[in-house]
PDB file of N, CA and C in Angstrom:
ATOM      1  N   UNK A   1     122.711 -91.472 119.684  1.00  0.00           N
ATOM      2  CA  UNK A   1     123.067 -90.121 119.279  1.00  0.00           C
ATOM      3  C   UNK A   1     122.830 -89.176 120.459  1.00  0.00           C
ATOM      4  N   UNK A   2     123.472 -88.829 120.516  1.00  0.00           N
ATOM      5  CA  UNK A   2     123.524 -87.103 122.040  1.00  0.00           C
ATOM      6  C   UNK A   2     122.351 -85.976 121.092  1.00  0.00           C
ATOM      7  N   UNK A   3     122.124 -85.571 122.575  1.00  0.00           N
ATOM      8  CA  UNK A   3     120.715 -84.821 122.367  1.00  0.00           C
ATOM      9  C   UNK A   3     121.735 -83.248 122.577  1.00  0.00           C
ATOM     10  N   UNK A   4     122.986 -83.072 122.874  1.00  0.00           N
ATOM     11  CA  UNK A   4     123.646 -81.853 122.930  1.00  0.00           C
ATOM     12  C   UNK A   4     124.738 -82.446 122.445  1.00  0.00           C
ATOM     13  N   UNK A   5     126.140 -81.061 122.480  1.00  0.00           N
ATOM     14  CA  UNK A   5     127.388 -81.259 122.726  1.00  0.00           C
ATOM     15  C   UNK A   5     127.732 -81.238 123.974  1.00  0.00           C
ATOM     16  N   UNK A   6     127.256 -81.732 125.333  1.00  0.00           N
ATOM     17  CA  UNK A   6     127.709 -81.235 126.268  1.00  0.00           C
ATOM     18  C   UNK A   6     127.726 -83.327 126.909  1.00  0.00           C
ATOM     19  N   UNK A   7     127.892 -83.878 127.302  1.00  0.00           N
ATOM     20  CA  UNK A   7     129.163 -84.846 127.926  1.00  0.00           C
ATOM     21  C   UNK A   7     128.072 -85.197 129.700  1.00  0.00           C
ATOM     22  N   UNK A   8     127.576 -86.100 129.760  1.00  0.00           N
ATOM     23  CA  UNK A   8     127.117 -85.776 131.042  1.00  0.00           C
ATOM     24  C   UNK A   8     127.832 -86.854 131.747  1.00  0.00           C
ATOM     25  N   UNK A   9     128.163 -86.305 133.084  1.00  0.00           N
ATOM     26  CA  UNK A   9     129.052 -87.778 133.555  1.00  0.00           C
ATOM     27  C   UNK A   9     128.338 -87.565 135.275  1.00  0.00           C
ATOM     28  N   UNK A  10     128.101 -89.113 135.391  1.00  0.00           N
ATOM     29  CA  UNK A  10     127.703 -89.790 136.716  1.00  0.00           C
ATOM     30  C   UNK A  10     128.638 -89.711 137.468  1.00  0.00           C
ATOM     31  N   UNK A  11     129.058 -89.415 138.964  1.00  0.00           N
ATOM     32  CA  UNK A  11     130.221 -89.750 139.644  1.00  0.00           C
ATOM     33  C   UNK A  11     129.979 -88.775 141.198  1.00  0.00           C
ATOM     34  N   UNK A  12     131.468 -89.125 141.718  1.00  0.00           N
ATOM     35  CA  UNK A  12     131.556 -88.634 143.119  1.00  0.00           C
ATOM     36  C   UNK A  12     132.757 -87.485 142.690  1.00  0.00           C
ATOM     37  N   UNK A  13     132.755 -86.616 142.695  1.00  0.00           N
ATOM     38  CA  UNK A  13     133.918 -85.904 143.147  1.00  0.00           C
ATOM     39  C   UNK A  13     134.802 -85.900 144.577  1.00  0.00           C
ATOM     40  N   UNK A  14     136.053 -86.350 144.614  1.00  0.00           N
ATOM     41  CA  UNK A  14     136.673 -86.714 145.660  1.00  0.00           C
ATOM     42  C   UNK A  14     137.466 -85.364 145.555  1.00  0.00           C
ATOM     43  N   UNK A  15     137.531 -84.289 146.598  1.00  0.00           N
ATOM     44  CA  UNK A  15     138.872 -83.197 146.623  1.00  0.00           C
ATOM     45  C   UNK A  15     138.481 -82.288 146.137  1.00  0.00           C
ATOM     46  N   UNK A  16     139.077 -81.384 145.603  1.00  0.00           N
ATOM     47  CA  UNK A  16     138.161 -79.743 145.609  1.00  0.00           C
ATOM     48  C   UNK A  16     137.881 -79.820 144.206  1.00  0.00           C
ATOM     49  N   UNK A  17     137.015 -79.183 143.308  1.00  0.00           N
ATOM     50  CA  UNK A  17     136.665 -78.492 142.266  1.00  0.00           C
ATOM     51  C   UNK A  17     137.539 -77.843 141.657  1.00  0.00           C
ATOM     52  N   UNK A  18     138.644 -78.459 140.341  1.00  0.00           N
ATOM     53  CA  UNK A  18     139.088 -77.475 139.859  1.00  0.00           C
ATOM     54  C   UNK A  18     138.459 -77.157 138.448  1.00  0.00           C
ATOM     55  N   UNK A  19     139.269 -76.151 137.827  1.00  0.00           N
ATOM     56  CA  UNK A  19     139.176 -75.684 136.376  1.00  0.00           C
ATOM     57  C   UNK A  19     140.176 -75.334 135.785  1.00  0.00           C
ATOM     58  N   UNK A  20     140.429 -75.757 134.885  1.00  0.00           N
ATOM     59  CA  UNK A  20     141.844 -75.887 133.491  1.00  0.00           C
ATOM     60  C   UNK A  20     142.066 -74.627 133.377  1.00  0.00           C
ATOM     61  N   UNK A  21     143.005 -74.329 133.438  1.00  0.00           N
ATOM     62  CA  UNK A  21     143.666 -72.638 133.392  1.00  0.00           C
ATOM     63  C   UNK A  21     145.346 -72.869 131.813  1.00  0.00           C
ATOM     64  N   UNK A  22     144.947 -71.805 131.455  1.00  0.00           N
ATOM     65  CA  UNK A  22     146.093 -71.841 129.868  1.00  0.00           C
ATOM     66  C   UNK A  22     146.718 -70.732 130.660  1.00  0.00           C
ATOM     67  N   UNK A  23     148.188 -70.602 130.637  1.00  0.00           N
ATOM     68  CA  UNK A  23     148.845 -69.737 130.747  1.00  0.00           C
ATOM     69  C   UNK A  23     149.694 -69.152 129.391  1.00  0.00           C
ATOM     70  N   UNK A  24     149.552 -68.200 128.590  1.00  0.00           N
ATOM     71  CA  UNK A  24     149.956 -67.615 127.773  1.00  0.00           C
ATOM     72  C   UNK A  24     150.804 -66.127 127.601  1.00  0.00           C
ATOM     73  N   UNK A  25     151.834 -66.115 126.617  1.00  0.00           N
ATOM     74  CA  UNK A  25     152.688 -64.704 126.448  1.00  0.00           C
ATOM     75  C   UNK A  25     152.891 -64.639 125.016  1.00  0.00           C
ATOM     76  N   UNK A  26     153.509 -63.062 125.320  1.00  0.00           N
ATOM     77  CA  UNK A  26     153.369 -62.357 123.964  1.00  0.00           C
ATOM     78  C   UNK A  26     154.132 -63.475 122.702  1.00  0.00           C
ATOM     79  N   UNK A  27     154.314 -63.822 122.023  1.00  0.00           N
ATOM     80  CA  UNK A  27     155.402 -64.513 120.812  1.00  0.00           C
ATOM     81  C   UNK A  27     156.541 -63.404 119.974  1.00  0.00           C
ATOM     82  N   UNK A  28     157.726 -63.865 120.832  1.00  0.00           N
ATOM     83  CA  UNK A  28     158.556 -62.819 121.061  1.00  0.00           C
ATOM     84  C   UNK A  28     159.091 -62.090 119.794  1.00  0.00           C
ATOM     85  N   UNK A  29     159.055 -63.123 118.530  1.00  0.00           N
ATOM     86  CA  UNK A  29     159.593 -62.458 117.415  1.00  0.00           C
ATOM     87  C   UNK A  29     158.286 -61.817 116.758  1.00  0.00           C
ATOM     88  N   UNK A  30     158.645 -60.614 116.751  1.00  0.00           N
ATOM     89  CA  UNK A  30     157.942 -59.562 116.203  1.00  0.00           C
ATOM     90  C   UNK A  30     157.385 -59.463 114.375  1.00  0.00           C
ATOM     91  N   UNK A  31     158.399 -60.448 113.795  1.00  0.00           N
ATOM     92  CA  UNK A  31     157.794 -60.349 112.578  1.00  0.00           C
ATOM     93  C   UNK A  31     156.719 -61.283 112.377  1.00  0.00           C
ATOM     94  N   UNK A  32     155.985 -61.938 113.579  1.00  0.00           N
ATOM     95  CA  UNK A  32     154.643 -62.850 113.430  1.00  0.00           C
ATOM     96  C   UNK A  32     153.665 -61.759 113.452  1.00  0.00           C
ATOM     97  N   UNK A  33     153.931 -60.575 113.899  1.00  0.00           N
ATOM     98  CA  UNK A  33     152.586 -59.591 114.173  1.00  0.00           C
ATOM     99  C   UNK A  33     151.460 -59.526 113.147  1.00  0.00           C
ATOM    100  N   UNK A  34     150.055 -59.390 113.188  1.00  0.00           N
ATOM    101  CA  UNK A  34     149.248 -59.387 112.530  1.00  0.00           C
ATOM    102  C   UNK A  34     148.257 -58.015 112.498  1.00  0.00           C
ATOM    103  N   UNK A  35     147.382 -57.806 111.630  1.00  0.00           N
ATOM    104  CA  UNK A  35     146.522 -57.029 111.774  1.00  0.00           C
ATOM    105  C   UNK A  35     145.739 -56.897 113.573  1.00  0.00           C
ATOM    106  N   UNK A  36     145.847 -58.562 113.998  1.00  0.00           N
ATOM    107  CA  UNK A  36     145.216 -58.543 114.717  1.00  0.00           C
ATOM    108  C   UNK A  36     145.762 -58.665 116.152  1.00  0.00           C
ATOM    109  N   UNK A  37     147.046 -58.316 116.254  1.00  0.00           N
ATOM    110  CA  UNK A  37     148.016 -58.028 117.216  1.00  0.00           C
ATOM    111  C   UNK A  37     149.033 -58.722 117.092  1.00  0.00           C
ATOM    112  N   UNK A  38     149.838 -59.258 118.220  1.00  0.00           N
ATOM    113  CA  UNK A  38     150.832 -59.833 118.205  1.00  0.00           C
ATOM    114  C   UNK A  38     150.325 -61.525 118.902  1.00  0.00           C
ATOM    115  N   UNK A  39     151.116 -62.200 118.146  1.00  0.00           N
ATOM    116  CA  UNK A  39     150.531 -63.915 118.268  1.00  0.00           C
ATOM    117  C   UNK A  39     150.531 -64.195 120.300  1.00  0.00           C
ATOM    118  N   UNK A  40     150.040 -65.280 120.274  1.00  0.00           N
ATOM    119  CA  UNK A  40     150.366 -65.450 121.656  1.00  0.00           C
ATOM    120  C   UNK A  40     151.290 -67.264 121.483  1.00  0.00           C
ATOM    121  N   UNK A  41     151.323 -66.641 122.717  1.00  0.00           N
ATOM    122  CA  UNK A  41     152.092 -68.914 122.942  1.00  0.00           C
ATOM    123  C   UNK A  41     152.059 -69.348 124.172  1.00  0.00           C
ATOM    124  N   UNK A  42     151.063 -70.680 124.491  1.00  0.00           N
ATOM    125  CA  UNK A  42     151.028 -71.217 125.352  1.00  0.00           C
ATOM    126  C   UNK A  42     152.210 -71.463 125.703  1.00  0.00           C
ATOM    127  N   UNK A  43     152.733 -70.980 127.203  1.00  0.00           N
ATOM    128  CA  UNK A  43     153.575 -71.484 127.735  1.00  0.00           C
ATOM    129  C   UNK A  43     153.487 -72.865 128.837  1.00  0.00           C
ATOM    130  N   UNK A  44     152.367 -73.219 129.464  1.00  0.00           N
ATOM    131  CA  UNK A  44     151.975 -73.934 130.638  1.00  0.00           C
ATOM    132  C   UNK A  44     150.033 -73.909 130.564  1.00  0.00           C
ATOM    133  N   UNK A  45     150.057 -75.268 131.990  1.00  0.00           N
ATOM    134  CA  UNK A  45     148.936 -75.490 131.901  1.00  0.00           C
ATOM    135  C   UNK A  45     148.400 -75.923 133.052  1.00  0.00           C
ATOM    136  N   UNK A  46     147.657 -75.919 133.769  1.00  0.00           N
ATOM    137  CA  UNK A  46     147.355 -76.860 135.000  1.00  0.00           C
ATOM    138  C   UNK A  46     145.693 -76.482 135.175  1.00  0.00           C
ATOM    139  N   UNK A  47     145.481 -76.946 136.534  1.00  0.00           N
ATOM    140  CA  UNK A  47     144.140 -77.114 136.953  1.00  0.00           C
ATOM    141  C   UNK A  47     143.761 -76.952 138.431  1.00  0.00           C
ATOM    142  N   UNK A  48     143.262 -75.470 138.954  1.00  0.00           N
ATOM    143  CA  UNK A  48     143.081 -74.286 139.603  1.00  0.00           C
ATOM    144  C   UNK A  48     141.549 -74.440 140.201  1.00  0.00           C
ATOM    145  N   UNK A  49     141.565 -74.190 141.607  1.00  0.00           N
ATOM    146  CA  UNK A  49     140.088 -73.953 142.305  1.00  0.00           C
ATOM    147  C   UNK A  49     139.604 -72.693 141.710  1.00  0.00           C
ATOM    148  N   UNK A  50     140.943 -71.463 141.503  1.00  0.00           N
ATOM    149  CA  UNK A  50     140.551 -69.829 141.506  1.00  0.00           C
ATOM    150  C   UNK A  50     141.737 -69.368 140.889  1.00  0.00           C
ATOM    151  N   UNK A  51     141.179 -68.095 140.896  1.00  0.00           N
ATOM    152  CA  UNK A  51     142.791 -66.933 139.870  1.00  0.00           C
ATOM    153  C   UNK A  51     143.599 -67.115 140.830  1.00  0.00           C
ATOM    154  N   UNK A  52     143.330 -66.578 141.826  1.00  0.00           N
ATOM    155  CA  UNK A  52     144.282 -66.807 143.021  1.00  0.00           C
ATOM    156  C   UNK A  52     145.399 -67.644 142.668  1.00  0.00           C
ATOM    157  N   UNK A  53     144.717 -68.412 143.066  1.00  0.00           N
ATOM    158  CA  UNK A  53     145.711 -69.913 143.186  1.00  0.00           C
ATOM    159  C   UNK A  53     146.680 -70.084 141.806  1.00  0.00           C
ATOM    160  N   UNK A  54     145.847 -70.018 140.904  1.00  0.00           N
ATOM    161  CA  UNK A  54     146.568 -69.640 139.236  1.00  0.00           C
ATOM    162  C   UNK A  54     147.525 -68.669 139.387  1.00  0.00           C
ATOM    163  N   UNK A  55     147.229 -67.637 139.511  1.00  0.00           N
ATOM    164  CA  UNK A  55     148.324 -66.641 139.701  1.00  0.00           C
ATOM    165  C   UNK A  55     149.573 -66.972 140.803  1.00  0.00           C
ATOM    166  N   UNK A  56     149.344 -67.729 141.953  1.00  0.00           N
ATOM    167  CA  UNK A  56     150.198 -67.941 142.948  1.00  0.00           C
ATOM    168  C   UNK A  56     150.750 -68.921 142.066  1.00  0.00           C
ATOM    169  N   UNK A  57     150.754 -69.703 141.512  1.00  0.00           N
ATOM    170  CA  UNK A  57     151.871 -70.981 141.033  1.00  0.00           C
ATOM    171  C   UNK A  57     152.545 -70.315 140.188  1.00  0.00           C
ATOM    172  N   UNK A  58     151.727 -69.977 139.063  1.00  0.00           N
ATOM    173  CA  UNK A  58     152.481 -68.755 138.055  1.00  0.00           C
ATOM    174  C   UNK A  58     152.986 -68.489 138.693  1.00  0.00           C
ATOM    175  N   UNK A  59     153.362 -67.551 139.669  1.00  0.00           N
ATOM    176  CA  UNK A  59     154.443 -66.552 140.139  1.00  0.00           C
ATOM    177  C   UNK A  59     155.627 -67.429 140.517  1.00  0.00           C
ATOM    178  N   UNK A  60     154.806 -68.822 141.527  1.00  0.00           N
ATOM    179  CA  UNK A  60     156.394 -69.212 141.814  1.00  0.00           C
ATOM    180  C   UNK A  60     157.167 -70.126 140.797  1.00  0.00           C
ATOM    181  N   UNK A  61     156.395 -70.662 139.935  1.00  0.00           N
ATOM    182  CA  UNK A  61     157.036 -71.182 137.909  1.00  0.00           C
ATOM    183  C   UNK A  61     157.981 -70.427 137.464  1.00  0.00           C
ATOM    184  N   UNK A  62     157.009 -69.284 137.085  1.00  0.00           N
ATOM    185  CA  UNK A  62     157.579 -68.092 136.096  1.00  0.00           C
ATOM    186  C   UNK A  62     157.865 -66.910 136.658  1.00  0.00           C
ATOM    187  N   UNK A  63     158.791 -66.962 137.737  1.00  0.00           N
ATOM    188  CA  UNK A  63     158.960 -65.536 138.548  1.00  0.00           C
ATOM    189  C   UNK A  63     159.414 -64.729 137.355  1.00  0.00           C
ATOM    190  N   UNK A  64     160.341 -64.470 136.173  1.00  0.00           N
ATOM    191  CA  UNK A  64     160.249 -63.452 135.325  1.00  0.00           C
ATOM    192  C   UNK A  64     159.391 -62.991 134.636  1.00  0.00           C
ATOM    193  N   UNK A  65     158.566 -63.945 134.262  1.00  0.00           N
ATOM    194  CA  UNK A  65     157.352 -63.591 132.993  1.00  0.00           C
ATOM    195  C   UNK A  65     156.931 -63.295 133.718  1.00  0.00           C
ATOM    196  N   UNK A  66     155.957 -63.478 135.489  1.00  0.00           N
ATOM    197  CA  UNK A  66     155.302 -62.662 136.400  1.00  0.00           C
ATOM    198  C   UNK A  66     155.653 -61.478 136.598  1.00  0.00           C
ATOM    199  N   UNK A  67     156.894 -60.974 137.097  1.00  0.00           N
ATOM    200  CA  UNK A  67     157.445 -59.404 136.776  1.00  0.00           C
ATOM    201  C   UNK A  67     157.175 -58.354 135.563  1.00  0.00           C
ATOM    202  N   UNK A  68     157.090 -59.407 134.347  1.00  0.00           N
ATOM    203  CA  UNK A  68     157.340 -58.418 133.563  1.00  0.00           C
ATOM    204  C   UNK A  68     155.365 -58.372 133.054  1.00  0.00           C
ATOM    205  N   UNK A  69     154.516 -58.937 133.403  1.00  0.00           N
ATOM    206  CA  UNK A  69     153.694 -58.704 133.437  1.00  0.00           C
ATOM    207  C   UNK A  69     153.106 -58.944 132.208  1.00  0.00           C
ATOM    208  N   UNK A  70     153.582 -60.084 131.384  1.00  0.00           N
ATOM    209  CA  UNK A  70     153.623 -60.182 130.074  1.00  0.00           C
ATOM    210  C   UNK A  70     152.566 -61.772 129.497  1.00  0.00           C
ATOM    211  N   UNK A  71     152.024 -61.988 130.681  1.00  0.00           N
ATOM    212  CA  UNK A  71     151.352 -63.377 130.573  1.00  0.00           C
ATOM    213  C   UNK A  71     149.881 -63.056 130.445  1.00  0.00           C
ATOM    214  N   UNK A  72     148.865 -63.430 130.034  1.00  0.00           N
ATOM    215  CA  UNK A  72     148.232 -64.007 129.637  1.00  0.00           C
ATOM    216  C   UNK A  72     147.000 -65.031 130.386  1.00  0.00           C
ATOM    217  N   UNK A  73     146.038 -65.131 131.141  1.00  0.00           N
ATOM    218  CA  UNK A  73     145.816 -65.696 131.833  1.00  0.00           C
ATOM    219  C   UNK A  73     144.180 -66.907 131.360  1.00  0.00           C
ATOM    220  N   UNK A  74     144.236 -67.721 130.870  1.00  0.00           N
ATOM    221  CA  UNK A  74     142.846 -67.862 130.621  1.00  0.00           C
ATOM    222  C   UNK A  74     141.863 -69.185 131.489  1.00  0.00           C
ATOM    223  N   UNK A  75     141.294 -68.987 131.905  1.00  0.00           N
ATOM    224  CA  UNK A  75     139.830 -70.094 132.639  1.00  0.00           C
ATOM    225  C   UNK A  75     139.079 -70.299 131.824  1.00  0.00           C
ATOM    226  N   UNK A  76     138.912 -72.146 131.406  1.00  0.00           N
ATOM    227  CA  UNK A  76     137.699 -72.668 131.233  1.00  0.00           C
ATOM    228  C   UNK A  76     136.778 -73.210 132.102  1.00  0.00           C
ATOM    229  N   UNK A  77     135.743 -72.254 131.774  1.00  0.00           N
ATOM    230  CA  UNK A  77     134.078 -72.508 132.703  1.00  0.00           C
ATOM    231  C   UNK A  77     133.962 -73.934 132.412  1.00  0.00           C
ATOM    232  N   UNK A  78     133.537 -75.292 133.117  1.00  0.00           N
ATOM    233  CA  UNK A  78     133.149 -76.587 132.736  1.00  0.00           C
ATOM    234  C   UNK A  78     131.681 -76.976 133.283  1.00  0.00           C
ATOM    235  N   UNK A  79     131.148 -75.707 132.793  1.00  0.00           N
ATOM    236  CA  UNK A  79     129.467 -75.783 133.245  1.00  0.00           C
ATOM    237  C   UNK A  79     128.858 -76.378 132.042  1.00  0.00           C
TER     238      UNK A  79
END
């Protein structure tokens, strides 16, 4: 039985440190809206040293949804 929820793993890391990044936008039909705003929807997904870098692929993926400024950006910490 685990003494946490947390996963401990032995190993070498070979290559840089990333972290899982969700890219998300608004959900375009308007009659999903809720009390609690308007829904979202994963559009994409990958795995990022930094925002930076997240934001640079985004842009060259989704050059419209980057313009219109309509995305969504989220980082999971894997501490």
């Amino acid at each position: 039985m685990r003494d946490s929820m947390y996963e401990e793993v032995r190993g070498t890391i070979i290559g840089d440190i990333t972290f899982p990044y969700e890219f998300w936008v608004d959900e375009p039909r308007q009659e999903y809206q809720t009390k609690r705003g308007i829904p979202k929807r994963k559009i994409d997904h990958g795995h990022f040293r930094n925002d930076d870098e997240a934001k640079d692929w985004f842009k060259k993926h989704y050059p419209e949804e980057f313009k219109k400024h309509v995305i969504e950006l989220r980082c999971f910490d894997q501490d």
